[in-house]
Protein backbone atom coordinates (compact mmCIF):
# COMPACT_ATOMS: atom_id res chain seq x y z
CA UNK A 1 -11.60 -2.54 5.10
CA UNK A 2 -10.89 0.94 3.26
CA UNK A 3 -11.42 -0.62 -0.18
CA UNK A 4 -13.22 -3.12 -2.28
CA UNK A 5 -12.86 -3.71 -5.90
CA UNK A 6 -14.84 -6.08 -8.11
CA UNK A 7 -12.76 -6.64 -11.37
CA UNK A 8 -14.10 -8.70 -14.22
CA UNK A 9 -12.16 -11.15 -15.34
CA UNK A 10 -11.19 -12.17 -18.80
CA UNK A 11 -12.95 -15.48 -20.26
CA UNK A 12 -9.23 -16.93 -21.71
CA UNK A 13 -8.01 -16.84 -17.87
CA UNK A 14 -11.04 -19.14 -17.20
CA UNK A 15 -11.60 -22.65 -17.77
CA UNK A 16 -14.66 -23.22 -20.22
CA UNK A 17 -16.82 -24.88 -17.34
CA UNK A 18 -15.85 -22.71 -14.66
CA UNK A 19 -14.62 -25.54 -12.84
CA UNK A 20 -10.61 -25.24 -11.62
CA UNK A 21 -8.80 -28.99 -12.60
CA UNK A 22 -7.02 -30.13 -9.85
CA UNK A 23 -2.98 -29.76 -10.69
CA UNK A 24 -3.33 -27.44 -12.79
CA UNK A 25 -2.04 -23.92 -12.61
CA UNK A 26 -4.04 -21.04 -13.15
CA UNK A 27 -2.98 -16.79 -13.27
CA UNK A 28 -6.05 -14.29 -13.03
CA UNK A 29 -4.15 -10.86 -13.76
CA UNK A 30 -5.30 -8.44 -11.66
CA UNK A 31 -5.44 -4.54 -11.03
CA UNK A 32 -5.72 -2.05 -8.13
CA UNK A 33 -4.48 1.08 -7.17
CA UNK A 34 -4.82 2.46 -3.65
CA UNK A 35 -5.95 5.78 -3.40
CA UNK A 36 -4.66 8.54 -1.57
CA UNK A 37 -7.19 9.46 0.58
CA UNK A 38 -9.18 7.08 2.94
CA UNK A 39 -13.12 7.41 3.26
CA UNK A 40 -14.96 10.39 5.87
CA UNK A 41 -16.46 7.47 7.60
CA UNK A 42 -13.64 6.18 8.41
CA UNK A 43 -12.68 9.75 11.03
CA UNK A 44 -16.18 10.67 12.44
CA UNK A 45 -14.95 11.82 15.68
CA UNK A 46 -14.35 15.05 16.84
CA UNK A 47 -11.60 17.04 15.85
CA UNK A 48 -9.93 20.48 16.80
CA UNK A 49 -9.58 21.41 13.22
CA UNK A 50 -10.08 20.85 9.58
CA UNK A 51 -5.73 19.82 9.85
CA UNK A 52 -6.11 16.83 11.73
CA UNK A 53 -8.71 15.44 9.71
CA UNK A 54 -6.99 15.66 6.69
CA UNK A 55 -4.39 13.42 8.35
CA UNK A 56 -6.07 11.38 9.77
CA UNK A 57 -7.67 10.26 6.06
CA UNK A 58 -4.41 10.74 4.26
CA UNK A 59 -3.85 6.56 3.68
CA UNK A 60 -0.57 5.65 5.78
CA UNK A 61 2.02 3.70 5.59
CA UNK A 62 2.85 0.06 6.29
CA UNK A 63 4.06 0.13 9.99
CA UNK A 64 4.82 -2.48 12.53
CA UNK A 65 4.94 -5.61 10.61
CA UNK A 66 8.22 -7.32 10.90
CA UNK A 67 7.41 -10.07 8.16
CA UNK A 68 7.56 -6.89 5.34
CA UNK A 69 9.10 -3.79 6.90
CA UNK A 70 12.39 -3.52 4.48
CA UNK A 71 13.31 -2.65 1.23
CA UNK A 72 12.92 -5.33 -1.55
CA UNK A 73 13.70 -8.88 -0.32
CA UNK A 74 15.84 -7.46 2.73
CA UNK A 75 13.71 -7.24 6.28
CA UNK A 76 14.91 -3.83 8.29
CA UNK A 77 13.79 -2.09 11.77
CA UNK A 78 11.14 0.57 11.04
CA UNK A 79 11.04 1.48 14.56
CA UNK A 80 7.60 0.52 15.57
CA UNK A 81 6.18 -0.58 19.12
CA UNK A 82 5.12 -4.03 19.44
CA UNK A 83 1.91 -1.74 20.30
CA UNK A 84 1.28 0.06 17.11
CA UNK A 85 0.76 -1.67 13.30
CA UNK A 86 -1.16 -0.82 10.19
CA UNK A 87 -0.96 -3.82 7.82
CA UNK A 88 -2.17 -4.88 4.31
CA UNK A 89 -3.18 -7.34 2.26
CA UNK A 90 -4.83 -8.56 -1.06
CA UNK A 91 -7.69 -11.08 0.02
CA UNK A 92 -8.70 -13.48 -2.40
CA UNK A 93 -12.53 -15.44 -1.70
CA UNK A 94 -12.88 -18.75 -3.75
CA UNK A 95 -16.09 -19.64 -4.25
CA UNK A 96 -16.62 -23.66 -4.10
CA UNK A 97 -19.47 -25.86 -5.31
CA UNK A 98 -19.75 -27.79 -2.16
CA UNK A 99 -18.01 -26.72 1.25
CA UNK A 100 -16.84 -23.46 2.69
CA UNK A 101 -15.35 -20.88 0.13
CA UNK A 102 -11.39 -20.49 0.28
CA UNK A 103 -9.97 -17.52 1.28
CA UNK A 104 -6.60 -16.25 1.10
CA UNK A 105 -4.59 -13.13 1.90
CA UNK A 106 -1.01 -11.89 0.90
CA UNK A 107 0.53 -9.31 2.78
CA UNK A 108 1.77 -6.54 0.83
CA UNK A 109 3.51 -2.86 1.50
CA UNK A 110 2.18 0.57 0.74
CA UNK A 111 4.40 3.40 1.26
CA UNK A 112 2.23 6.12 -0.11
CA UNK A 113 4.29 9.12 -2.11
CA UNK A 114 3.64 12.15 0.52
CA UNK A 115 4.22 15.74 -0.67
CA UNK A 116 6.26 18.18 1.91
CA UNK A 117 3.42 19.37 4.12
CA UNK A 118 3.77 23.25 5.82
CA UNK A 119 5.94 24.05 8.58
CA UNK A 120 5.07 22.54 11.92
CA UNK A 121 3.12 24.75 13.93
CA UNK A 122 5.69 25.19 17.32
CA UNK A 123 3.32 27.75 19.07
CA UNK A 124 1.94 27.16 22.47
CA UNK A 125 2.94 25.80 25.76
CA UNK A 126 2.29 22.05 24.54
CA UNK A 127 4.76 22.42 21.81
CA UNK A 128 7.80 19.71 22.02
CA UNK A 129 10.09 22.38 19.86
CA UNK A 130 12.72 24.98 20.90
CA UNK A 131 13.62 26.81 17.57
CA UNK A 132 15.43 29.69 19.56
CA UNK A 133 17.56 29.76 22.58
CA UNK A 134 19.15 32.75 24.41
CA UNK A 135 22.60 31.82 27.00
CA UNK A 136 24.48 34.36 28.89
CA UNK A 137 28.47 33.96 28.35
CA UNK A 138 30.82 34.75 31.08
CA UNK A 139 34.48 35.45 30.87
CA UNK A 140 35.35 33.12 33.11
CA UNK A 141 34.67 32.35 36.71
CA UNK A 142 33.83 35.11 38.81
CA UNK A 143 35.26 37.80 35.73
CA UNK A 144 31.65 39.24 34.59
CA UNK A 145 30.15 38.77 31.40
CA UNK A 146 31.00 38.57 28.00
CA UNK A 147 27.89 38.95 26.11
CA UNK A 148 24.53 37.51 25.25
CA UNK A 149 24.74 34.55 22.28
CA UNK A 150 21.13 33.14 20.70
CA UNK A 151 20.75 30.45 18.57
CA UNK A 152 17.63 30.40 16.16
CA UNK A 153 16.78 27.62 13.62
CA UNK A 154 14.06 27.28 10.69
CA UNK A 155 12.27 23.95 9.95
CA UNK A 156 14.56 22.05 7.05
CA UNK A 157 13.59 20.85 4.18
CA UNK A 158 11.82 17.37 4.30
CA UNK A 159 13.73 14.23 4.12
CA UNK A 160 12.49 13.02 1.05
CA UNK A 161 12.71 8.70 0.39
CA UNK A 162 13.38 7.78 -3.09
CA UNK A 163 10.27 5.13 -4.62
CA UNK A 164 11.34 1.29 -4.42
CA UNK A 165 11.23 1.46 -8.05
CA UNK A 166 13.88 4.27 -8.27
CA UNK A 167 17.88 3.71 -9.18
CA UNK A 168 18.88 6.04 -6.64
CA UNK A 169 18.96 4.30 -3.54
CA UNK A 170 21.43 6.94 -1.83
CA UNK A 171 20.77 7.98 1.70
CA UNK A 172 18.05 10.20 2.33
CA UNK A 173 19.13 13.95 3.59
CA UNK A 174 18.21 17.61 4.78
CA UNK A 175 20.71 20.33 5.62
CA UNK A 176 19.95 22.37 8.89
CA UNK A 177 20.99 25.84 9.42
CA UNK A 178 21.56 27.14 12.45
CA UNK A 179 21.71 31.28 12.99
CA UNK A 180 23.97 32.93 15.53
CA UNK A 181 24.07 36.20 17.09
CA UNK A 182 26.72 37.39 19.95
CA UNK A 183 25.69 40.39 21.75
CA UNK A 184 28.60 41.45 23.50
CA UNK A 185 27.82 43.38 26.40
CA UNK A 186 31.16 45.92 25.81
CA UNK A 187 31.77 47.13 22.48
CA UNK A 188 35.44 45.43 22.33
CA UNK A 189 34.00 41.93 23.82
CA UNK A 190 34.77 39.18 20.88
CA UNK A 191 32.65 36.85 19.97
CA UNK A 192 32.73 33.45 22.43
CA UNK A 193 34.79 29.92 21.72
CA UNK A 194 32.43 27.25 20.46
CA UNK A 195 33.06 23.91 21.24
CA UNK A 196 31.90 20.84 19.51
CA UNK A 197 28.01 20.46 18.25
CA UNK A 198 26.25 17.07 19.33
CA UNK A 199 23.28 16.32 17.25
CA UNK A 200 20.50 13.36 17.32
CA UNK A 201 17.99 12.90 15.20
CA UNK A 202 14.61 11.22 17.19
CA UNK A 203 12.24 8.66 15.90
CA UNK A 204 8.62 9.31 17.87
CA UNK A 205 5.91 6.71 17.53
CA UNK A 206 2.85 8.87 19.71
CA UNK A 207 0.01 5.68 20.05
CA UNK A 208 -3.77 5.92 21.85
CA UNK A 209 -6.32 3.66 22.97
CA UNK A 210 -8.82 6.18 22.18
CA UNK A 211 -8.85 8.62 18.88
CA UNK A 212 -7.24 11.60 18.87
CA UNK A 213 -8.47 15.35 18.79
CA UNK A 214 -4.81 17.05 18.10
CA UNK A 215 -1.44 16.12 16.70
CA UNK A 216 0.05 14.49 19.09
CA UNK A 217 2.95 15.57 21.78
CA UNK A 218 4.86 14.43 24.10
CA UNK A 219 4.01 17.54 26.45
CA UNK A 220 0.00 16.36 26.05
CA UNK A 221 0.59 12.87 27.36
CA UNK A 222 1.01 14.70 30.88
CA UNK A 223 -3.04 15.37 30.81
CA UNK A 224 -3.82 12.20 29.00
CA UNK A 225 -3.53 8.78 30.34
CA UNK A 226 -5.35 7.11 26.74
CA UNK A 227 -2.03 7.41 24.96
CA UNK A 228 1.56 7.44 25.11
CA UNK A 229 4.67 7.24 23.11
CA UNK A 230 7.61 5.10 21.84
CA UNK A 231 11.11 6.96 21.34
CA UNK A 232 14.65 6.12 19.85
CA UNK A 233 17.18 7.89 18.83
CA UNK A 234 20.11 7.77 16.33
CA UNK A 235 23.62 9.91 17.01
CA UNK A 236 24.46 12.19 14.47
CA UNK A 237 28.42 13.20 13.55
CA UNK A 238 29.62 15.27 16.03
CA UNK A 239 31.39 18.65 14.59
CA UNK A 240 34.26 20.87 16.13
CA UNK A 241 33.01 24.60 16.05
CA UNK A 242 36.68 25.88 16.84
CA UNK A 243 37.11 27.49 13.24
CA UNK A 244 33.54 29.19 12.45
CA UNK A 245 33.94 32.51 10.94
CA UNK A 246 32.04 35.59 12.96
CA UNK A 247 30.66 38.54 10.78
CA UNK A 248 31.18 42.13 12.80
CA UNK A 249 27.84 44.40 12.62
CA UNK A 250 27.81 48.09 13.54
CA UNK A 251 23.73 48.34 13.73
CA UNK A 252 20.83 46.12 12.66
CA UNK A 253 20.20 47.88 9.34
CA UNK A 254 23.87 47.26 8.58
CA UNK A 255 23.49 43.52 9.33
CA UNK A 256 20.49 43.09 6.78
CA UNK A 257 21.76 44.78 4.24
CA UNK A 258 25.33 42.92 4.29
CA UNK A 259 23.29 39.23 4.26
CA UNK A 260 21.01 40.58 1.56
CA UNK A 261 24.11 40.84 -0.51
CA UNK A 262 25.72 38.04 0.06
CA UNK A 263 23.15 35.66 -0.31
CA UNK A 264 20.68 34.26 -2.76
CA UNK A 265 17.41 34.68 -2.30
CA UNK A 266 16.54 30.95 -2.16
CA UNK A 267 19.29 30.94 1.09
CA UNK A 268 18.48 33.77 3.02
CA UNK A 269 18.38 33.58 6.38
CA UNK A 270 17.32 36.49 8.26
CA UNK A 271 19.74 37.77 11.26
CA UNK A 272 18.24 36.60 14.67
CA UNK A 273 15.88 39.12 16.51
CA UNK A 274 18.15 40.90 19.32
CA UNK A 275 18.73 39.32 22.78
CA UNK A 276 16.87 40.46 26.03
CA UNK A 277 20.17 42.12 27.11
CA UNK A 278 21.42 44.03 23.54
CA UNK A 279 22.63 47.27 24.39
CA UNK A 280 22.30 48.62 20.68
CA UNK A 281 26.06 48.69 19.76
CA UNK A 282 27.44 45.98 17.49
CA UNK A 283 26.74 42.66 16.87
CA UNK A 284 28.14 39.50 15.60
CA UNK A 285 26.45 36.42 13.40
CA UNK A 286 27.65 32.94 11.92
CA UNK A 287 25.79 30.00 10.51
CA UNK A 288 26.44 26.60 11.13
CA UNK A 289 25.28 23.95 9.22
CA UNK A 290 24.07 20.53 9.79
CA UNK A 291 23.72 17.35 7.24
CA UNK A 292 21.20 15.16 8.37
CA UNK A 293 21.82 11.65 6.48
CA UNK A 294 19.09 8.81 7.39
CA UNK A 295 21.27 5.60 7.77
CA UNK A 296 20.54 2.84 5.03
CA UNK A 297 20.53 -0.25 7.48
CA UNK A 298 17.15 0.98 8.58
CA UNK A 299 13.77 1.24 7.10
CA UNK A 300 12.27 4.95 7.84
CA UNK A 301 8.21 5.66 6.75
CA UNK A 302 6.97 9.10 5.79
CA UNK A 303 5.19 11.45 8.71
CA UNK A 304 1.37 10.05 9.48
CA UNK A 305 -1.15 10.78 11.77
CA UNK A 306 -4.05 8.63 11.99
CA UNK A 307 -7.08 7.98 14.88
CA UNK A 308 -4.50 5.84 17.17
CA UNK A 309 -0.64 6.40 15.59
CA UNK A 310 0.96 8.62 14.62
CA UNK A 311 5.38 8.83 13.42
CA UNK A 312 7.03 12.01 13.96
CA UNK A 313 10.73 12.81 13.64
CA UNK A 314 12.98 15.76 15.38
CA UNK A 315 16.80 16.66 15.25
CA UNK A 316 18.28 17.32 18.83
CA UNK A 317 20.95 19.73 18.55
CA UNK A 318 23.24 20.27 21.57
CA UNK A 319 26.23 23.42 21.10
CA UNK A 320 29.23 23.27 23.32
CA UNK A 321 31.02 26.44 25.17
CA UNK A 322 34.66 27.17 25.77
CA UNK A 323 34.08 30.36 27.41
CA UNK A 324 34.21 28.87 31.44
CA UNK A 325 35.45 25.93 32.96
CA UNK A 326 32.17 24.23 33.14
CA UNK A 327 31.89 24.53 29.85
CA UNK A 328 27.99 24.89 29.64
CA UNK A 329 25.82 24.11 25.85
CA UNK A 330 22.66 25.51 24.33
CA UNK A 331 19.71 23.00 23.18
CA UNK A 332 17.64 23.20 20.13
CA UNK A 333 15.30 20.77 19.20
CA UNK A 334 13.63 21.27 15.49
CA UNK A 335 11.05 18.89 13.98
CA UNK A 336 11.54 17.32 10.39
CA UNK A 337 9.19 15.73 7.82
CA UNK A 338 9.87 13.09 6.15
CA UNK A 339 7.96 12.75 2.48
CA UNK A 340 8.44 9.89 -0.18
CA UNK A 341 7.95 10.72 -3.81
CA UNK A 342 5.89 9.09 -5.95
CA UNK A 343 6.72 5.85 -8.30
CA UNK A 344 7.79 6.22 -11.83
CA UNK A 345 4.92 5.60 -13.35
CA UNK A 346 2.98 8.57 -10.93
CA UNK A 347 5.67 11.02 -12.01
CA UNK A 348 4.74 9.83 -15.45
CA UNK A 349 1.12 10.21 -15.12
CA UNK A 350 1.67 14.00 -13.71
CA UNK A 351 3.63 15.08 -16.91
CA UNK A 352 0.70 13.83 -18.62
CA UNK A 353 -0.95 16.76 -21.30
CA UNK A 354 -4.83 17.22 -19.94
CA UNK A 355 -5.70 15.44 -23.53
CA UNK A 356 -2.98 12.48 -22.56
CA UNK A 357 -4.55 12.22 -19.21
CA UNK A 358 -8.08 12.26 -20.44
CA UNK A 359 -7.43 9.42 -23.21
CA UNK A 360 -6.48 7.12 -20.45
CA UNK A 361 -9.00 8.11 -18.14
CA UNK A 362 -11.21 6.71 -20.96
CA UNK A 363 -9.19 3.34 -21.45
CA UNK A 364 -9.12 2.60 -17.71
CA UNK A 365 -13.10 3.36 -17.70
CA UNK A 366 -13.30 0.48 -20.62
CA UNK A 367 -11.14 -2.23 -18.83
CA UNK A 368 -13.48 -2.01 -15.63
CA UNK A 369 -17.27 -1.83 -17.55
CA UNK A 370 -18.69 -4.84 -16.54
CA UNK A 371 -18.94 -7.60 -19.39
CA UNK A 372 -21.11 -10.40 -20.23
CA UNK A 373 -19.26 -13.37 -20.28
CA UNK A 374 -22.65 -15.38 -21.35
CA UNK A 375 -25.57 -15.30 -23.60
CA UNK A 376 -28.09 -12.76 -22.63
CA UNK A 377 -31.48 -14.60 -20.97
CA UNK A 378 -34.05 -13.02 -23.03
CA UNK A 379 -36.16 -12.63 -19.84
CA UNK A 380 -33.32 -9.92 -18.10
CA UNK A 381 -33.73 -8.06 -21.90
CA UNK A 382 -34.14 -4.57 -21.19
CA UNK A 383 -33.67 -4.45 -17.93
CA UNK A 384 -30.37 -2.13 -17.55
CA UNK A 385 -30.61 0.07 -14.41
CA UNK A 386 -27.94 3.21 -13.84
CA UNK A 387 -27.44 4.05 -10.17
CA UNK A 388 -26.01 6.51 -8.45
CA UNK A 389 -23.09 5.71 -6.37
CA UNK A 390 -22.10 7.73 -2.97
CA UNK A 391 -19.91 5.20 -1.23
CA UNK A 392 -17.22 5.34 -4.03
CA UNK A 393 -13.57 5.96 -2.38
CA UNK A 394 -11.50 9.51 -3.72
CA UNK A 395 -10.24 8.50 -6.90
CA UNK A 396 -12.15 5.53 -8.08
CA UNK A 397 -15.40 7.87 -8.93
CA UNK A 398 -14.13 7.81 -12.47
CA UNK A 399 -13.42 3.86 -12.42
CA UNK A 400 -17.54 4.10 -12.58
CA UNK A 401 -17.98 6.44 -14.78
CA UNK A 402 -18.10 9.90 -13.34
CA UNK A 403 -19.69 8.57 -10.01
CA UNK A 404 -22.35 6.46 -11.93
CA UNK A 405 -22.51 2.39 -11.48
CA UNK A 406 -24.15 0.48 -14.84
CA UNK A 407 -25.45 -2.61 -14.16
CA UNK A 408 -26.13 -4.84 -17.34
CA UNK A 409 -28.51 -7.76 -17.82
């Protein structure tokens, strides 16, 4: 248990005894709102940096639980292990006269809105990500070589999920852009036949009997036997590269200054560093790009890392040759976020002026003061008591009044 809210309850939604009739029908409205970030007590262990524990007490998402995993009243695949599930519910705790108190829980889902987070770091030797790859090309079999051709890619854009409550229930998308660069290794060498570009776009569920130091990766599970990891994959349109257009270079100065001023600044894309084998003459470079659509008969939950699970998502992208008979390809594989923006009524709330916000700040703070539903016993008369509160989750302090709890008698 993260949270626990006790809400007063209105006198009209109560019978005048305080006994429930039998047969008869009775709604308590109710209020909650689940905060973004979890407790510190709830991460205590050790950690390799301040990173990891702020995901680890970012609040995830409902995962695993086949009985809500969907959108609205329709049930879809999330892509979860039968290993790995974070669940929710509203617990309700009857009190009776006589007998054991009732208690009931509903299920419900939280997918909370998540804001694009910073590149993936893709340094180091346990890194799952190859963001540039270098292939020789050869004229054919036995004939020499034609050149040196890299591919580089930057991390996209997040996918970002529409809120339940939103109209627009279109797929989900990013764009990829992949960078080329031909070095040919004679001045008069053109630029090599692509083939056709195979992409797949991963679904990895990393889950640990033991909490986690590190973000997760697949490379890691080789030195650690207290985790593993779930994957599946969905195939991505395959493209034909045959008509890509190649832009001619004469030096490297020449090649910046030509994409400086033919691009926007919000698309620029620098040229890819040189290849191990440039000889200083020209150069060639293309883009490709990639749509990445999320399919809509599937039900796909924002990045998370917690103590035990974490969801991470990748694009595989595999490029084709024509150049020999073998016909060999490049690999790139590029991780992708996945972020969900917030309901209608967040958005609302952020447009807010600070005297808007602060007005209801103040009306929230009145419907939670505790009321007295009874007459005062003249022996409890004057003796109020204002504590201070500590255990408070992030963004409830001012449900008590700037951190304070008032206890009336």
């Amino acid at each position: 248990m993260f949270l626990k809210l006790r809400q007063p309850l209105s006198v009209s939604d109560l019978p005048e005894n305080m006994v429930f009739e039998a047969g008869r029908a009775y709604r308590i409205p109710f209020l909650f709102v689940v905060p973004q970030y979890l407790l510190p007590k709830v991460c205590r262990h050790h950690v390799d940096n301040d990173q990891v524990r702020d995901a680890h007490l970012t609040v995830p998402p409902s995962f695993g639980d086949k009985t809500i995993a969907g959108r609205g009243q329709e049930l879809l695949d999330d892509f979860a292990p039968e290993m790995s599930n974070i669940s929710y519910a509203v617990s309700i705790n009857l009190a009776k006269s006589e007998g054991k108190p009732i208690i009931k829980a509903r299920k419900v889902r939280i997918t909370p809105a998540v804001d694009e987070q910073p590149p993936v770091s893709v340094e180091g030797a346990l890194n799952d990500y190859t963001m540039r790859a270098e292939k020789d090309v050869k004229k054919g079999l036995l004939k020499g070589k034609l050149g040196r051709l890299v591919l580089e890619v930057a991390q996209p854009k997040s996918i970002r999920l529409a809120s339940y409550q939103s109209q627009d229930q279109a797929s989900a998308s990013t764009m990829v852009t992949i960078m080329l660069r031909f070095d040919p290794a004679e001045p008069r060498s053109p630029p090599p036949r692509l083939g056709s570009l195979n992409s797949k776009f991963k679904i990895q569920t990393f889950y640990a009997s033991s909490a986690r130091t590190s973000i997760p990766t697949r490379k890691s599970l080789i030195w650690d036997a207290n985790q593993g990891v779930h994957v599946e994959s969905i195939s991505l349109p395959s493209r034909h590269m045959t008509g890509i257009e190649w832009t001619h270079h004469e030096t490297e100065e020449h090649a910046h200054l030509m994409r400086r001023a033919s691009s926007p600044s919000d698309n620029f894309h620098p040229v890819p560093a040189a290849s191990e084998r440039y000889n200083g003459a020209g150069f060639y470079t293309a883009q490709i790009l990639v749509p990445v659509s999320l399919p809509t008969n599937k039900v796909f939950v924002p990045t998370f890392h917690t103590c035990l699970i974490s969801r991470v998502y990748s694009i595989s992208i595999h490029l084709g040759l024509h150049s020999v008979s073998m016909a060999p390809t490049i690999d790139l594989r590029v991780p992708v976020q996945i972020s969900a923006e917030p309901s209608a009524e967040a958005q609302r709330r952020a447009s807010l002026t600070a005297e808007e916000a602060a007005l209801e700040a103040m009306e929230a703070d009145d419907f939670f003061v505790p009321r007295v539903v009874s007459p005062v016993d003249d022996n409890l008369v004057g003796r109020s008591s204002i504590t201070g509160v500590s255990d408070l989750p992030p963004d409830y302090e001012n449900l008590a009044g700037g951190g304070m709890r008032i206890s009336c008698y």
